[in-house]
N, C-alpha and C. Protein backbone atom coordinates (compact mmCIF):
# COMPACT_ATOMS: atom_id res chain seq x y z
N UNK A 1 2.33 7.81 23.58
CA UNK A 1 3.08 6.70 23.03
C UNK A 1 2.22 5.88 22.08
N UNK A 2 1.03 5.95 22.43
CA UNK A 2 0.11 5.01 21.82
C UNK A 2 -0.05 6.00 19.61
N UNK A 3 -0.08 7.23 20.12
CA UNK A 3 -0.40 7.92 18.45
C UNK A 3 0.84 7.43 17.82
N UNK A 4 2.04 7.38 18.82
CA UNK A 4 2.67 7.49 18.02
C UNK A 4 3.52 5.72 17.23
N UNK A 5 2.89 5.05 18.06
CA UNK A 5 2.91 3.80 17.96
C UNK A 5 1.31 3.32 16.57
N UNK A 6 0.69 3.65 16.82
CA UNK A 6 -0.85 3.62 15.58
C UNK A 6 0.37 4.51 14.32
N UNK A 7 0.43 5.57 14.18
CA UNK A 7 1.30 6.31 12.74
C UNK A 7 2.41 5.39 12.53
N UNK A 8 2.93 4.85 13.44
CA UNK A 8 4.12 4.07 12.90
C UNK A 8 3.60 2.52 12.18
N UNK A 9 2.66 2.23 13.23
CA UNK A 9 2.23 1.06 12.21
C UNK A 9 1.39 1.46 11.07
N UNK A 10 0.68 2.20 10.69
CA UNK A 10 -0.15 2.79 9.90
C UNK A 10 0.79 3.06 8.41
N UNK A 11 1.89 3.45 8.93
CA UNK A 11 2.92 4.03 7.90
C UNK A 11 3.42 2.95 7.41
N UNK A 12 3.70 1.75 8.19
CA UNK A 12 4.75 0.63 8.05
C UNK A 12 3.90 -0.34 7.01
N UNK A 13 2.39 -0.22 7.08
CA UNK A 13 1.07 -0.99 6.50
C UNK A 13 1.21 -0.42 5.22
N UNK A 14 1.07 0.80 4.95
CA UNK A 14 1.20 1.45 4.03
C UNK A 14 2.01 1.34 2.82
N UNK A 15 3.11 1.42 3.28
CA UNK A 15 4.41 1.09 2.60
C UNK A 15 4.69 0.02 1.91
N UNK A 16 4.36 -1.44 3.23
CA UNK A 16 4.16 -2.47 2.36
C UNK A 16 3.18 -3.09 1.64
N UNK A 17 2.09 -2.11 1.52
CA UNK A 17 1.35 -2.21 0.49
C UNK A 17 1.44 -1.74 -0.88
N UNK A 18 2.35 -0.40 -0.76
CA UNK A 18 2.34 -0.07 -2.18
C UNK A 18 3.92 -0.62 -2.37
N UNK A 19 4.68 -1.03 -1.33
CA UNK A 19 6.07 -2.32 -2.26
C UNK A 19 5.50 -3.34 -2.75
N UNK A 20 4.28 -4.40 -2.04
CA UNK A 20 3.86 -5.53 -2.48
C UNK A 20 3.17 -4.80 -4.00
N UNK A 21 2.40 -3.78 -3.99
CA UNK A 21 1.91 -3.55 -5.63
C UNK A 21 3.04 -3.50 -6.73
N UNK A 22 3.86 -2.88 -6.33
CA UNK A 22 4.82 -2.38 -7.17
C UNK A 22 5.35 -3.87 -7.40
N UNK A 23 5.64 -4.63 -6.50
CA UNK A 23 6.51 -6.08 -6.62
C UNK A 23 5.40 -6.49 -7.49
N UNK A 24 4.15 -7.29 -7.39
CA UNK A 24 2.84 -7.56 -8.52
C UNK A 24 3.17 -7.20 -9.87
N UNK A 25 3.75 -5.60 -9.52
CA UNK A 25 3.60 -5.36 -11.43
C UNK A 25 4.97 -5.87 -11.97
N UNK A 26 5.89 -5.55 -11.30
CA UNK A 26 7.02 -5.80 -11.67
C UNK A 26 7.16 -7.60 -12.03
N UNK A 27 6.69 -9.06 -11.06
CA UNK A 27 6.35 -10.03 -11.42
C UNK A 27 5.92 -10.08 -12.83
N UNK A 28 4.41 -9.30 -12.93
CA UNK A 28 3.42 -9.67 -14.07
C UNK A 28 4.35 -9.28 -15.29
N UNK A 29 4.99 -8.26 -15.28
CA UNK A 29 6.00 -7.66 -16.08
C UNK A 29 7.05 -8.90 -16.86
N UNK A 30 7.94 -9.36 -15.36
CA UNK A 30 9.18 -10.31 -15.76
C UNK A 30 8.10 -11.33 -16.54
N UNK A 31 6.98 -11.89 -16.12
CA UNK A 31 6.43 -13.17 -16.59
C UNK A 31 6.08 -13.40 -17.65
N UNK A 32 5.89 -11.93 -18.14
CA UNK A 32 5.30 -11.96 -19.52
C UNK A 32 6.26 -12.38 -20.88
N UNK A 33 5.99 -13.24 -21.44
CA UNK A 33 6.42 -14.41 -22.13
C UNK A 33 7.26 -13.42 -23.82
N UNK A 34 6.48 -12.31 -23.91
CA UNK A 34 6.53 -11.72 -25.32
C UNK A 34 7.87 -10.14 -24.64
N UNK A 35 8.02 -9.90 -23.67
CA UNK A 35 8.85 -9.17 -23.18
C UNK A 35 8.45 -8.27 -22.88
N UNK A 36 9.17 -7.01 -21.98
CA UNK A 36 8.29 -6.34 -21.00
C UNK A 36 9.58 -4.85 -21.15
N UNK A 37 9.42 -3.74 -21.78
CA UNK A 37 10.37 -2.46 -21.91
C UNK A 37 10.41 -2.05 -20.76
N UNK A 38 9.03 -1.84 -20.03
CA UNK A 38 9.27 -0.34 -18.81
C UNK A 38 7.98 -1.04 -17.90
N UNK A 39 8.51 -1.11 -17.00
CA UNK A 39 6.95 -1.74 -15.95
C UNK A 39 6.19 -0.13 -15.53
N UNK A 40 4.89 -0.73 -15.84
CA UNK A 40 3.68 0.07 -15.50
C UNK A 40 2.92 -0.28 -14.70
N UNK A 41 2.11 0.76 -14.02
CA UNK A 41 1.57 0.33 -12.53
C UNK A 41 -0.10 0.11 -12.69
N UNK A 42 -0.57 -0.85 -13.09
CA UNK A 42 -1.85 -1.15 -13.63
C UNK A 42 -3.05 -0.83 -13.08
N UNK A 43 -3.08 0.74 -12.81
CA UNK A 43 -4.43 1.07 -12.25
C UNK A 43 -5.82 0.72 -12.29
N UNK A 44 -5.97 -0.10 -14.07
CA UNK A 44 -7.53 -0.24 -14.72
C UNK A 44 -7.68 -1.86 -13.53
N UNK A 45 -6.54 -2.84 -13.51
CA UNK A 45 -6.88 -4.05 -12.89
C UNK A 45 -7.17 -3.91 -11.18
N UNK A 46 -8.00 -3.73 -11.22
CA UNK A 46 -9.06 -3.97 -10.37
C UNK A 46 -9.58 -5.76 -10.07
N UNK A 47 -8.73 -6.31 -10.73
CA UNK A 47 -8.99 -7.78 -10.00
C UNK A 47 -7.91 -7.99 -9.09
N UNK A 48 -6.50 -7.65 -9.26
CA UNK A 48 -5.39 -7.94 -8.47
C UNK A 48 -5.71 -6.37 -7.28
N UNK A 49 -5.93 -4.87 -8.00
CA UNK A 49 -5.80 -4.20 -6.93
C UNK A 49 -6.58 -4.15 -5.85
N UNK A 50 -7.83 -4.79 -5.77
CA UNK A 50 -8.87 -5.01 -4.58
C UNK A 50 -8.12 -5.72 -3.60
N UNK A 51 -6.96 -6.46 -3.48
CA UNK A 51 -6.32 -7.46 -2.97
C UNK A 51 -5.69 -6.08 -1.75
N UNK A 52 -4.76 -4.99 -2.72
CA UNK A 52 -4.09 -4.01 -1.80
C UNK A 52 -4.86 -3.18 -1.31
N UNK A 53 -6.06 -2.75 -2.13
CA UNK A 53 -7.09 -1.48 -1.46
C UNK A 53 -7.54 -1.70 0.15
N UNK A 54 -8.19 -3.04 0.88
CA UNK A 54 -8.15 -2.67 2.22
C UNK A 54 -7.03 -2.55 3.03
N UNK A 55 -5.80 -3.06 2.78
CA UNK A 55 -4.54 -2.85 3.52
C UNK A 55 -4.33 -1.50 3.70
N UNK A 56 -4.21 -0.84 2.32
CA UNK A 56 -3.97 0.19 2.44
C UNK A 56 -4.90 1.36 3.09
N UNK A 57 -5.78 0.89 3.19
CA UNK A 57 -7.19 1.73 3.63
C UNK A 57 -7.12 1.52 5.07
N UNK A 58 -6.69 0.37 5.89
CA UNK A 58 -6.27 0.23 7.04
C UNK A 58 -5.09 1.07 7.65
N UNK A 59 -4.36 0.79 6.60
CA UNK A 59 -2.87 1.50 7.40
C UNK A 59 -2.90 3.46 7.21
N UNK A 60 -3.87 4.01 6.24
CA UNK A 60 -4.52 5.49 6.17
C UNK A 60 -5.30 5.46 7.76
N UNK A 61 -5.91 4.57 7.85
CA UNK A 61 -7.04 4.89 9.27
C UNK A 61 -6.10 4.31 10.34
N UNK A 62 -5.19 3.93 10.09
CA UNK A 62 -4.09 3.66 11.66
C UNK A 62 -3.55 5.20 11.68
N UNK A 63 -2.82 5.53 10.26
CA UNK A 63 -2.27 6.98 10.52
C UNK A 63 -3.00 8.13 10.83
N UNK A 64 -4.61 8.02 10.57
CA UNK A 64 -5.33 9.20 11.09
C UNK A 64 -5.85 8.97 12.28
N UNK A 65 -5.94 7.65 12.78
CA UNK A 65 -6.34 7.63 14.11
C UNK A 65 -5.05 8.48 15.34
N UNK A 66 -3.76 7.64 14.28
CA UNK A 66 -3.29 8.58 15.23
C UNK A 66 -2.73 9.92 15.19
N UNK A 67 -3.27 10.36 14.31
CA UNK A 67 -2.94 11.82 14.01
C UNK A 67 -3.98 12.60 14.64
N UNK A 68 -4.88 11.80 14.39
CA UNK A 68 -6.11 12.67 15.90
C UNK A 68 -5.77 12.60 16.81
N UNK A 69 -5.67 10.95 17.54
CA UNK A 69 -5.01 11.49 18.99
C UNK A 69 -3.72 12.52 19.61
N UNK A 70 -2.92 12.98 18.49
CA UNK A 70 -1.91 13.92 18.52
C UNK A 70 -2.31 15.17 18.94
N UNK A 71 -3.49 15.19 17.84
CA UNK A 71 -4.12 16.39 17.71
C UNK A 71 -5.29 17.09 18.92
N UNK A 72 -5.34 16.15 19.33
CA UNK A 72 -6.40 15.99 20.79
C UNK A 72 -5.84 16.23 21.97
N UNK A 73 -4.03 16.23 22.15
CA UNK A 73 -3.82 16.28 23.06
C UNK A 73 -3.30 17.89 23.43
């Protein structure tokens, strides 16, 4: 119960990390004053994406923790 409780939160971390990015670009997008065609997902900014990189790096090591214990049993 426990793996499968770690993958579910792991997954759930995950997810809302790359909705909160996607929501970021889409914001920076609407805000922009000169107008905005097609939102793009700003890989080079590295000042806003350090913000999502440990979340997401957390909720990968919730899902492999419990994908080991799956795997262990």
């Amino acid at each position: 119960m426990k793996a499968i409780l770690l993958l579910t939160s792991g997954a759930i971390l995950c997810s809302a990390t790359a909705a909160g990015w996607v929501w970021l670009n889409a914001l920076a997008c609407g805000m922009n004053t000169t107008g905005c065609s097609k939102l793009t997902l700003n890989w080079d900014d590295w000042e806003s994406l350090s913000f999502f990189v440990p979340s997401f790096a957390l909720g990968l090591g919730l899902m492999a923790a419990g994908g080991w214990r799956i795997l262990k049993r």
